[in-house]
N, C-alpha and C. Protein backbone atom coordinates (compact mmCIF):
# COMPACT_ATOMS: atom_id res chain seq x y z
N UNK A 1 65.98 -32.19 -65.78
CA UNK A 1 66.01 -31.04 -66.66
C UNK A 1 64.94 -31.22 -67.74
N UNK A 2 63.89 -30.09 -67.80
CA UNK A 2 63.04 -30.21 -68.43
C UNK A 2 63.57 -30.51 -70.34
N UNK A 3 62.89 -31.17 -71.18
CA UNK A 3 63.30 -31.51 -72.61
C UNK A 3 62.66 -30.47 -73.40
N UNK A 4 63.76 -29.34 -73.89
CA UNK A 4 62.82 -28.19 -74.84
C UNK A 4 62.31 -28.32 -75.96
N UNK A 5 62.72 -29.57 -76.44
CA UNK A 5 62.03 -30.04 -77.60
C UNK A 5 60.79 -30.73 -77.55
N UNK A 6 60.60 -31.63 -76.55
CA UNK A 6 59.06 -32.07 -76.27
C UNK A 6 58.18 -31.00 -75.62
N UNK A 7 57.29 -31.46 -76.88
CA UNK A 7 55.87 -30.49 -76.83
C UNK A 7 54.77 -30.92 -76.23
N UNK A 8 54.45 -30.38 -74.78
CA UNK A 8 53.08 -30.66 -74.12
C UNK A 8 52.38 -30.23 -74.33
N UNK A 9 50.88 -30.82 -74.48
CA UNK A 9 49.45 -30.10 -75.05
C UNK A 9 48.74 -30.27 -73.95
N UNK A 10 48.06 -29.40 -73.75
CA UNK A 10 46.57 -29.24 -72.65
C UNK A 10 45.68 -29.34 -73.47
N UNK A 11 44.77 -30.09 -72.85
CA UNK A 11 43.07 -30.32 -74.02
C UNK A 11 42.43 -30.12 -72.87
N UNK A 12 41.86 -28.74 -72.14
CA UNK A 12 40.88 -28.34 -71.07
C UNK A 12 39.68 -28.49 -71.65
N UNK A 13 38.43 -29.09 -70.66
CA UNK A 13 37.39 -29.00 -70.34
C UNK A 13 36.24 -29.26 -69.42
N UNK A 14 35.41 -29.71 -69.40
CA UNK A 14 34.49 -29.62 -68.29
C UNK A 14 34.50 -31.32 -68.53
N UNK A 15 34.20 -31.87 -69.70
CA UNK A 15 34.34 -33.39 -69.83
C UNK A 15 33.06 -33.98 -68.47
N UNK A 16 32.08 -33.36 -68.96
CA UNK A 16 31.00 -33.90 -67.59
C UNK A 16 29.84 -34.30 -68.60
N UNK A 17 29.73 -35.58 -68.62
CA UNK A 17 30.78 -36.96 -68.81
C UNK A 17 31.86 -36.73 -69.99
N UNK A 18 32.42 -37.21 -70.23
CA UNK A 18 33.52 -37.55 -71.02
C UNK A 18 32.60 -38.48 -72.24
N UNK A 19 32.76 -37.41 -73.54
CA UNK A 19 31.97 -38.30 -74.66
C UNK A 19 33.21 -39.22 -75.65
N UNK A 20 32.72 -40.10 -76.25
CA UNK A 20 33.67 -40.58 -77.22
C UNK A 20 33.99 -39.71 -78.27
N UNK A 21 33.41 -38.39 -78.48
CA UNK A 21 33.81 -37.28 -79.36
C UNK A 21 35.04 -36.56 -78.57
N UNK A 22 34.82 -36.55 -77.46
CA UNK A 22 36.21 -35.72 -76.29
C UNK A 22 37.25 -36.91 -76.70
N UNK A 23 37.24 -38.62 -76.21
CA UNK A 23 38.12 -39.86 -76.62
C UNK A 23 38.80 -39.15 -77.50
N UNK A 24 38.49 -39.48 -78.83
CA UNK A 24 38.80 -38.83 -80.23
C UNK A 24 39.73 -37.99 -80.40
N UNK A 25 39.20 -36.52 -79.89
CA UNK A 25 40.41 -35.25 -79.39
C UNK A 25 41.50 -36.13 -79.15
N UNK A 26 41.47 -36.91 -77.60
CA UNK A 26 42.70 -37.02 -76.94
C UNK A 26 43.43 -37.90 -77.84
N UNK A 27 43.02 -38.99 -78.67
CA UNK A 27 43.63 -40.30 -79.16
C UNK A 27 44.10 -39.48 -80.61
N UNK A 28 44.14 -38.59 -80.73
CA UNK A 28 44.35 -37.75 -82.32
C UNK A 28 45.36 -36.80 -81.63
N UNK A 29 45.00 -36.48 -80.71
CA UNK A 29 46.06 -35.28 -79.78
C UNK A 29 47.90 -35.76 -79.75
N UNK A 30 47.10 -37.28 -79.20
CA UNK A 30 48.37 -38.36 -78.48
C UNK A 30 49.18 -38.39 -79.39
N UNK A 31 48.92 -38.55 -80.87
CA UNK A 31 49.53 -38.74 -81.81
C UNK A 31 50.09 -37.03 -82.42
N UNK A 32 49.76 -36.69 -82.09
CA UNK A 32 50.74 -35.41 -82.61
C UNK A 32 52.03 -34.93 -81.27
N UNK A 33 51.60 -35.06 -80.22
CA UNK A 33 52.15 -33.92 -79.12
C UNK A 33 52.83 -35.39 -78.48
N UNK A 34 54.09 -35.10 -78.06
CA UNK A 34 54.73 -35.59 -76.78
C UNK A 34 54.15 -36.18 -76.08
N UNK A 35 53.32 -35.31 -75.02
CA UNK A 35 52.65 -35.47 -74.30
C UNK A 35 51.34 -34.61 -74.08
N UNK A 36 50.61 -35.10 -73.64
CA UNK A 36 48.80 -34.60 -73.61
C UNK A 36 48.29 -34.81 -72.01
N UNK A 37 47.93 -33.71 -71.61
CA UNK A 37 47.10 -33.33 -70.64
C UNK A 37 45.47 -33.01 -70.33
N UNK A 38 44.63 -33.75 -70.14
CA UNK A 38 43.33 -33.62 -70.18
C UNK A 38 43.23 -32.77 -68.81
N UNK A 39 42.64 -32.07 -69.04
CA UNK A 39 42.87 -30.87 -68.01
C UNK A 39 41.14 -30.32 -67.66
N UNK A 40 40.94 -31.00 -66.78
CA UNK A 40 39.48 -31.02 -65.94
C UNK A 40 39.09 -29.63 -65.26
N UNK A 41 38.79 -28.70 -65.78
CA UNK A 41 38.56 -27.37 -65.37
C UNK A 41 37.04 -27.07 -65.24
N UNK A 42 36.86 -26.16 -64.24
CA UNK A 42 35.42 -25.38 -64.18
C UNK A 42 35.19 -24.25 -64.75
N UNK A 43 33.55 -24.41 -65.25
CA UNK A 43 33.25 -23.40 -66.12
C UNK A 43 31.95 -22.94 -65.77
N UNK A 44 31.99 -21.51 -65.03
CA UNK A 44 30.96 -21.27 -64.50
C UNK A 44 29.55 -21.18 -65.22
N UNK A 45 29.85 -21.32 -66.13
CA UNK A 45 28.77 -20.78 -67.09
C UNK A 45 27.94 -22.63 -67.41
N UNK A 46 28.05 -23.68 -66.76
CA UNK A 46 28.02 -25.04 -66.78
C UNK A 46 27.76 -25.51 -65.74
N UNK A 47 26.45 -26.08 -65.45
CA UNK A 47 26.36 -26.88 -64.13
C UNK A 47 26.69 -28.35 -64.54
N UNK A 48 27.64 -29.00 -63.19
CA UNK A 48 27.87 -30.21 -63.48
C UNK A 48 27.74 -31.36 -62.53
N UNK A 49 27.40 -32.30 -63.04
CA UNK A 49 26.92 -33.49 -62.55
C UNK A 49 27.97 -34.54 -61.72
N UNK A 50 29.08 -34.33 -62.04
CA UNK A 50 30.76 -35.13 -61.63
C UNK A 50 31.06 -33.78 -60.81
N UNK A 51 31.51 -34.69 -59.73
CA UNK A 51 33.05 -34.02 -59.41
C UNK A 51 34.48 -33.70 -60.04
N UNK A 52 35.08 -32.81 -59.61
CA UNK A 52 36.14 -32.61 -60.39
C UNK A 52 36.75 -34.34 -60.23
N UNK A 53 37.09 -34.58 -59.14
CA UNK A 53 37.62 -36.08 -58.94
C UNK A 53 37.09 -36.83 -59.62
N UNK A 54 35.61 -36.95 -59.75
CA UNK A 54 34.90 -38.39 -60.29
C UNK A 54 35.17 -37.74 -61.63
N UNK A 55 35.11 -36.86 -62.62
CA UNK A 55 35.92 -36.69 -63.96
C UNK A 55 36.88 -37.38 -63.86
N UNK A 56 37.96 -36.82 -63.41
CA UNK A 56 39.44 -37.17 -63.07
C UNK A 56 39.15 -38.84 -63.47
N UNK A 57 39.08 -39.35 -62.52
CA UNK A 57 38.71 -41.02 -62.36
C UNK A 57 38.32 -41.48 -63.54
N UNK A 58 37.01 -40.78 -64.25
CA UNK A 58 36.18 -41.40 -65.15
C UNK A 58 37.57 -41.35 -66.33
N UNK A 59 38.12 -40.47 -66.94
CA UNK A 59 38.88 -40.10 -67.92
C UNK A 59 39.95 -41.01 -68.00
N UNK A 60 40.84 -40.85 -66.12
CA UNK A 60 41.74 -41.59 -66.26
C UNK A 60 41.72 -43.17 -66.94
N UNK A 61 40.28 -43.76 -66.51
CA UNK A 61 40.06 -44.94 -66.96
C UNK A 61 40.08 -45.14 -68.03
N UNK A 62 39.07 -43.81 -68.98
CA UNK A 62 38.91 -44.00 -70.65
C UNK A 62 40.22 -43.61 -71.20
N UNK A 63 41.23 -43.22 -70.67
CA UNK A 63 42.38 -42.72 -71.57
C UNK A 63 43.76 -44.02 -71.01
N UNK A 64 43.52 -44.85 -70.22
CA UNK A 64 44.54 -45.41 -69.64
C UNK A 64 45.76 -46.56 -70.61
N UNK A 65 45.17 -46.49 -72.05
CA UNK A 65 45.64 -47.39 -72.76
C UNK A 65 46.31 -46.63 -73.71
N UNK A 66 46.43 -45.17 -73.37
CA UNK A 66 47.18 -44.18 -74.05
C UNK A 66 48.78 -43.58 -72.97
N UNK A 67 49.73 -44.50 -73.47
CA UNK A 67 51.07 -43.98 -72.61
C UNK A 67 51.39 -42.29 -72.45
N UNK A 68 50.89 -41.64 -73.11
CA UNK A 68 51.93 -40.24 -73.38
C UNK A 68 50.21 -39.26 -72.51
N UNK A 69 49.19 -39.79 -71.88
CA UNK A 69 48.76 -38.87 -71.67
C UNK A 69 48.24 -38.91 -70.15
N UNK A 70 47.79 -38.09 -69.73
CA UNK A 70 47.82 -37.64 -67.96
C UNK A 70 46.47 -36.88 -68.06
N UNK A 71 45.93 -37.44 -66.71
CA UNK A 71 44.62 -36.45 -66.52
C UNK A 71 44.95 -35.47 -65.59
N UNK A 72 44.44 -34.47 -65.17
CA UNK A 72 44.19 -33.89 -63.68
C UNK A 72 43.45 -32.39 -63.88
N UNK A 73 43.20 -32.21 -62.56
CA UNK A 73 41.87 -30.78 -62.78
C UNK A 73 43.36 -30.10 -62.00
N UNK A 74 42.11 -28.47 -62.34
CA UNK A 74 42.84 -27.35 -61.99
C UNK A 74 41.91 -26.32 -62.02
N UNK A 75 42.12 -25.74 -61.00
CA UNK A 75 41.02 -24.33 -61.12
C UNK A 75 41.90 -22.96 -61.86
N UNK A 76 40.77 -22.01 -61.95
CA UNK A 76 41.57 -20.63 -62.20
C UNK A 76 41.33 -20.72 -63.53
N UNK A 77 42.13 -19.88 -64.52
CA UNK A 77 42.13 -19.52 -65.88
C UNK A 77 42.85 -20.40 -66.54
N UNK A 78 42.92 -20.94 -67.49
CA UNK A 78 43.27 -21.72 -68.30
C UNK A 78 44.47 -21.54 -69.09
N UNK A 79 44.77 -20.22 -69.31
CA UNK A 79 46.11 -19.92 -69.86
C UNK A 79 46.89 -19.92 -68.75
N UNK A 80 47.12 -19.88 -67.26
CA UNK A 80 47.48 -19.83 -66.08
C UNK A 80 48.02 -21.32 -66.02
N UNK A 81 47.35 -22.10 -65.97
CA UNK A 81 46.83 -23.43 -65.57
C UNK A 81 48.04 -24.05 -66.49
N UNK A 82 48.09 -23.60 -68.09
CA UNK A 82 48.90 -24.28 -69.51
C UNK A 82 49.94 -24.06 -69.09
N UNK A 83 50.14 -22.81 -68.83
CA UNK A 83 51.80 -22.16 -68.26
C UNK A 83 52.55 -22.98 -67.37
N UNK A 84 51.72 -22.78 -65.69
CA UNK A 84 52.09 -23.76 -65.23
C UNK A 84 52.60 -25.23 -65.53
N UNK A 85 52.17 -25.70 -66.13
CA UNK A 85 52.31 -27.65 -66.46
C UNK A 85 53.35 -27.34 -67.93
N UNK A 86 53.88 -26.44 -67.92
CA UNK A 86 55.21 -26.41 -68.99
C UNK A 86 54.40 -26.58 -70.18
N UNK A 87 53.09 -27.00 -70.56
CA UNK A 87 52.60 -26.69 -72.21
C UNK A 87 52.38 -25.64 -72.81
N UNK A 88 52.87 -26.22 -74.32
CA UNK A 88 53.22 -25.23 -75.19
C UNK A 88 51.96 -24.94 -76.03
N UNK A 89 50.94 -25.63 -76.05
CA UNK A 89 49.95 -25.76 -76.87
C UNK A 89 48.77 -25.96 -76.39
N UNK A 90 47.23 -25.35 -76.81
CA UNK A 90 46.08 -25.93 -76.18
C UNK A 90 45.30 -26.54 -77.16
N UNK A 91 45.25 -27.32 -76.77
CA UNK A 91 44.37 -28.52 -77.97
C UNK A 91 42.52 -28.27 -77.53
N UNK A 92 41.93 -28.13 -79.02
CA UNK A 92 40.43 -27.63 -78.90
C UNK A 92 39.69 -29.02 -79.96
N UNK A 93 38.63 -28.73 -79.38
CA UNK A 93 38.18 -30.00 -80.63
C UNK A 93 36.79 -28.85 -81.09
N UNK A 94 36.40 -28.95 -82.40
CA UNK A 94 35.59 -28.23 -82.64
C UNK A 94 34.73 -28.63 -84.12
N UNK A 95 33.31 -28.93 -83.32
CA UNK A 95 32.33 -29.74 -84.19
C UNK A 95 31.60 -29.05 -85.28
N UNK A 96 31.32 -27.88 -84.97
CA UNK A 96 30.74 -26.48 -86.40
C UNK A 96 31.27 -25.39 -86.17
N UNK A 97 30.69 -24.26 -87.03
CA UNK A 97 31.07 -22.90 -86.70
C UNK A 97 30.78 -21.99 -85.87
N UNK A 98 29.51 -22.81 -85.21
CA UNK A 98 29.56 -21.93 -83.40
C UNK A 98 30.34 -22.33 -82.72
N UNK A 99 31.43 -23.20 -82.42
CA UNK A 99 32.52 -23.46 -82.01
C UNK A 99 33.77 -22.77 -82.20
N UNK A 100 33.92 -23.13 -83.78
CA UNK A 100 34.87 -22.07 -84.04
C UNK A 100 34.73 -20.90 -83.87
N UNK A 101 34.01 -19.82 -83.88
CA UNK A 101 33.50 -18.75 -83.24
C UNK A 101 33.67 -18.07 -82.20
N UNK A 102 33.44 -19.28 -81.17
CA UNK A 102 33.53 -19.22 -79.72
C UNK A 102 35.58 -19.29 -79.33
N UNK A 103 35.70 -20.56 -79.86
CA UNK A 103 37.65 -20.59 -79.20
C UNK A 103 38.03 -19.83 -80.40
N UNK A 104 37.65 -19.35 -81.84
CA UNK A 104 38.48 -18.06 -82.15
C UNK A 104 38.98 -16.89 -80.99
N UNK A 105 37.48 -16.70 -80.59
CA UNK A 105 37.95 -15.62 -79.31
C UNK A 105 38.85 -15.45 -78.49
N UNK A 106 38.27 -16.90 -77.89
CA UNK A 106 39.47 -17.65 -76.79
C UNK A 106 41.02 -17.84 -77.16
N UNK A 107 40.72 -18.34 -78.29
CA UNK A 107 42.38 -18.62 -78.32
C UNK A 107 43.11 -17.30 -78.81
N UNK A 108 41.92 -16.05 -79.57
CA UNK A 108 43.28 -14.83 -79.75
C UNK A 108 43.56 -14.66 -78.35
N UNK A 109 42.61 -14.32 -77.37
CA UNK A 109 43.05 -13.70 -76.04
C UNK A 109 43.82 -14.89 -75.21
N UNK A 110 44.25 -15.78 -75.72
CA UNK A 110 45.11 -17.29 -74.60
C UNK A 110 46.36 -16.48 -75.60
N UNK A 111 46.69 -15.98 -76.78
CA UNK A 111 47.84 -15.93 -77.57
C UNK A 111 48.37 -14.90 -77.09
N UNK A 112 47.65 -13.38 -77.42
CA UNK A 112 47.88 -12.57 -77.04
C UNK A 112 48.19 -11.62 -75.69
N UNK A 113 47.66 -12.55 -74.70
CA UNK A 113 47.80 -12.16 -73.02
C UNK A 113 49.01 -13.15 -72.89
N UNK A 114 48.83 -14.33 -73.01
CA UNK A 114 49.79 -15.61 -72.25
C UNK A 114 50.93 -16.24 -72.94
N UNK A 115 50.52 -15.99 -74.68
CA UNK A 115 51.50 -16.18 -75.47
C UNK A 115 51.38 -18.37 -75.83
N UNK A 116 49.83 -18.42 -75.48
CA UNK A 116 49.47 -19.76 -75.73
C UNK A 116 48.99 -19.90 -76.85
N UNK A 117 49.99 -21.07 -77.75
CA UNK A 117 49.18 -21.26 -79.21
C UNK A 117 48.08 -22.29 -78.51
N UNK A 118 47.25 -22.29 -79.97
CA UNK A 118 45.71 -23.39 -79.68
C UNK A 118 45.92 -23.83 -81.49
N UNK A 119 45.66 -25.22 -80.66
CA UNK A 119 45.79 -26.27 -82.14
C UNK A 119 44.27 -26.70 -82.39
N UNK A 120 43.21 -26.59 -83.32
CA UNK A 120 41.93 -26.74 -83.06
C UNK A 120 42.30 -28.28 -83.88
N UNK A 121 41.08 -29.20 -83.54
CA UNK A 121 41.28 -30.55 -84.38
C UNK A 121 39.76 -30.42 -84.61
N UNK A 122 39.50 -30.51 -85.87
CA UNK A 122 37.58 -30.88 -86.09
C UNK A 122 37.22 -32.56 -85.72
N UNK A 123 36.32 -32.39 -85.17
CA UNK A 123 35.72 -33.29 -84.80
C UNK A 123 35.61 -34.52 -86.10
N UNK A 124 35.78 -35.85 -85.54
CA UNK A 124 34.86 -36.55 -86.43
C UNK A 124 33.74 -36.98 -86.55
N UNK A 125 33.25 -37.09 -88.29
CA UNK A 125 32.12 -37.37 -88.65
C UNK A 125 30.73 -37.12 -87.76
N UNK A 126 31.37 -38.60 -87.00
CA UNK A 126 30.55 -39.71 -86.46
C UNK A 126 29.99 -38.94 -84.37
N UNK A 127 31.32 -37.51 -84.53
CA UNK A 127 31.08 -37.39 -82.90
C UNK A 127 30.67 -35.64 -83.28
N UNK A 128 30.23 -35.41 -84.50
CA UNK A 128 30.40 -33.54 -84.70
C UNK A 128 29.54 -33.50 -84.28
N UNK A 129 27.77 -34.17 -83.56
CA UNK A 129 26.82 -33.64 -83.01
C UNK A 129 26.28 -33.81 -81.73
N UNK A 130 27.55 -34.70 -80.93
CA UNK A 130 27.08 -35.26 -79.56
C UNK A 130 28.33 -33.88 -78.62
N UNK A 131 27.62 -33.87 -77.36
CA UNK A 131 27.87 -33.17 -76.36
C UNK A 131 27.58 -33.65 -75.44
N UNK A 132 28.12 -32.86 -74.30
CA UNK A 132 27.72 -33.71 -72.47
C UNK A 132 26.60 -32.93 -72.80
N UNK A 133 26.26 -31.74 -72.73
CA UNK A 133 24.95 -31.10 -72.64
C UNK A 133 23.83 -31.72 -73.17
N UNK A 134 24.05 -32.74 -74.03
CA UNK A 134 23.15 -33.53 -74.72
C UNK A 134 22.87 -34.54 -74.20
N UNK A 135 24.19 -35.37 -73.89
CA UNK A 135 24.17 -36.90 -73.29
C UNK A 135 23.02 -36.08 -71.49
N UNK A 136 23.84 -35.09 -70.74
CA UNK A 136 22.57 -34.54 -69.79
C UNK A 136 21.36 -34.53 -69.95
N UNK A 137 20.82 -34.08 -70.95
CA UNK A 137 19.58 -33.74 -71.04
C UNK A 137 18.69 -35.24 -71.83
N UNK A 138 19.37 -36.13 -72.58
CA UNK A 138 18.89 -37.70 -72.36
C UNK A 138 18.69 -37.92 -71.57
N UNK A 139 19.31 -38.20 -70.27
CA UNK A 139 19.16 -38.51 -69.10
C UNK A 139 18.48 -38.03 -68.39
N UNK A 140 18.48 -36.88 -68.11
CA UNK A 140 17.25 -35.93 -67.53
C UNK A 140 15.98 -35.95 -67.58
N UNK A 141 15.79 -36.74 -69.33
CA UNK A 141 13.69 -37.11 -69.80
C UNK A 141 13.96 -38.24 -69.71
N UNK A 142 14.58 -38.80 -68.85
CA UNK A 142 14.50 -40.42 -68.31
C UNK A 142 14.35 -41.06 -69.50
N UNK A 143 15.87 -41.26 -70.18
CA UNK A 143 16.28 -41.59 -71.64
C UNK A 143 17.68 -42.61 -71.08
N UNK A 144 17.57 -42.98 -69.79
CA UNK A 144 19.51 -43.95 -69.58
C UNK A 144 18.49 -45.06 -69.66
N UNK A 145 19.36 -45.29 -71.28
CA UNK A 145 19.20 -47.07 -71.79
C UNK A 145 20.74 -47.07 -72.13
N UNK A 146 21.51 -48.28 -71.48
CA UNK A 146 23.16 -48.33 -71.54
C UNK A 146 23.33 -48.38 -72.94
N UNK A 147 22.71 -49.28 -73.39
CA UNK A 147 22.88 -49.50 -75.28
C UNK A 147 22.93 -47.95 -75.97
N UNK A 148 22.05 -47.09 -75.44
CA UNK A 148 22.00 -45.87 -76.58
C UNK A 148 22.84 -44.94 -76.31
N UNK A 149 23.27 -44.98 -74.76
CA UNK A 149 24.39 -44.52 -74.11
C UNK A 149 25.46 -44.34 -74.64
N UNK A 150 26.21 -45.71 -74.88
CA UNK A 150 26.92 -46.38 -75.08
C UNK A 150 27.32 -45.83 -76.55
N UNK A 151 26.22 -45.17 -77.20
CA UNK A 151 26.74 -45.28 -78.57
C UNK A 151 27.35 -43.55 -78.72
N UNK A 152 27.10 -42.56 -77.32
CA UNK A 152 27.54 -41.56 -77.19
C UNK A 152 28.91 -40.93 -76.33
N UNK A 153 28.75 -42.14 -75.13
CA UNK A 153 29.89 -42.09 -74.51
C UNK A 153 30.18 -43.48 -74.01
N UNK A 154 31.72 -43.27 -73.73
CA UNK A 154 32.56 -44.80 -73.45
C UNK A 154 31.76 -45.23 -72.32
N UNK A 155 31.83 -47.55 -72.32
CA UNK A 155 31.19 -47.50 -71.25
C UNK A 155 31.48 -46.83 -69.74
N UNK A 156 32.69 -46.88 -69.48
CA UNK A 156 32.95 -45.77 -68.45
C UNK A 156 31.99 -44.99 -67.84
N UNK A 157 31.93 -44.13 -68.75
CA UNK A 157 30.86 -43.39 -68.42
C UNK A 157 29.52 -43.89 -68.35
N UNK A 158 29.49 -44.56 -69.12
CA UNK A 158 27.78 -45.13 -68.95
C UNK A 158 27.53 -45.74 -67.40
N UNK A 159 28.61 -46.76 -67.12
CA UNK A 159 28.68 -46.89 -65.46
C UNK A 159 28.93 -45.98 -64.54
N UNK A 160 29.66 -44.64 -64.87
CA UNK A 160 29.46 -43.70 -63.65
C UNK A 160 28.33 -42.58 -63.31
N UNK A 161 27.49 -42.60 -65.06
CA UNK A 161 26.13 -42.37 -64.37
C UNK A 161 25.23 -42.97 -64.01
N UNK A 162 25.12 -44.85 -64.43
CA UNK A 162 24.44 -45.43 -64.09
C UNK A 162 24.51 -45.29 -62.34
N UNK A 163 25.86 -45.39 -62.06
CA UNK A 163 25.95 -45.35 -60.30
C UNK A 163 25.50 -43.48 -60.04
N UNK A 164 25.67 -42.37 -60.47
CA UNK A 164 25.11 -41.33 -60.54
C UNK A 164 23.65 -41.04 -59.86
N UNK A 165 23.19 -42.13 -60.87
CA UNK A 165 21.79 -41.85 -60.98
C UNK A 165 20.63 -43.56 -60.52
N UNK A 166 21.21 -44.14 -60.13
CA UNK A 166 21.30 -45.28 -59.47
C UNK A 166 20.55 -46.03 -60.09
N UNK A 167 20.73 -46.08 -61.47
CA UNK A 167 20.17 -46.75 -62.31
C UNK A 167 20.68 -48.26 -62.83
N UNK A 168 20.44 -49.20 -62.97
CA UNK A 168 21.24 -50.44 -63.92
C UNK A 168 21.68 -50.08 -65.04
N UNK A 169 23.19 -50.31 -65.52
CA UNK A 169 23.49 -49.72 -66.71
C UNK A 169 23.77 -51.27 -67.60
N UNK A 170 23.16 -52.51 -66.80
CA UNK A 170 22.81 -53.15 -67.51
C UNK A 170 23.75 -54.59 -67.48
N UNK A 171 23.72 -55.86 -67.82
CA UNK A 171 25.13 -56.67 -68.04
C UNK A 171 26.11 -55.76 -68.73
N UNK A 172 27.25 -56.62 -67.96
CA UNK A 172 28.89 -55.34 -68.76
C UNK A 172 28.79 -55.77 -69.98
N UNK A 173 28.34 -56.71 -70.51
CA UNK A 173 28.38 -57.02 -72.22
C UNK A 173 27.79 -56.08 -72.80
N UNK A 174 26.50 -55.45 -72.24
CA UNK A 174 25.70 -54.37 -72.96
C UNK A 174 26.54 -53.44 -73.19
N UNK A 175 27.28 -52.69 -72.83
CA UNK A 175 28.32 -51.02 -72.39
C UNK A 175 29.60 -51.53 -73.19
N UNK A 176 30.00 -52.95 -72.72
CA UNK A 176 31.77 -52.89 -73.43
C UNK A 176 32.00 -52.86 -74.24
């Protein structure tokens, strides 16, 4: 019998790679909500480099020292997706005001169609200017040095694009 008092959160995104600014979200999430769902969704408007699986994988690894939280993808709409998995809440992380901007939108129409609240958390400090779109496009002007990597996303990730892109991501001392 489901518990009506525990509150599940969905934190959807594309997470291609998974930055230590996304970490953050979830490890700030963990601590408010029951339970937390990293919820690996496609976004057409985003070409991506991972598989939904190799996300899945990569995340499960960076989040595995967190008891209360679960990875897994899902296609379709996102208020669909929350419903389903019994959460009550969608957790957003949001670094400036083109962000907020953007899931203002989103979350009136997740409230008002589906009846999904959205809990926004601002980013910290140290992660308000990194993005996958960014950590991509390093990589892209042949910029994968694990060390500088490393200082954007968990090593995790630094090893699943090093194997990506079949590059050395270096001794594991460099990344851990």
């Amino acid at each position: 019998m489901p518990d009506k008092d525990k509150v599940v959160a969905a934190y959807p995104g594309a997470f291609d790679p998974i930055t230590h600014g996304h970490l953050d979200i979830v490890q700030r999430a963990s601590r408010l909500f029951d339970e937390v769902i990293v919820a690996v969704g496609h976004n057409p408007e985003k070409a991506v480099w991972f598989t939904p699986a190799e996300r899945v994988r990569m995340i499960r690894e960076v989040v595995a020292h967190l008891p209360n939280v679960r990875t897994e993808s899902y296609d379709g709409l996102t208020m669909d997706y929350v419903l389903s998995v019994g959460a009550r809440v969608l957790v957003r992380g949001i670094r400036d005001t083109v962000d907020l901007r953007e899931e203002l939108q989103i979350a009136a129409v997740n409230q008002m169609v589906g009846g999904v609240e959205t809990v926004f958390l601002m980013s910290s400090d140290e992660y308000g200017l990194t993005s996958s779109t960014l950590i991509k496009q390093i990589v892209d002007m042949g910029g994968f040095d694990a060390r500088r990597l490393s200082r954007l996303v968990p090593p995790v990730a630094v090893r699943h694009l090093a194997r990506k892109f079949g590059v050395s991501s270096g001794p594991p001392d460099d990344v851990d």
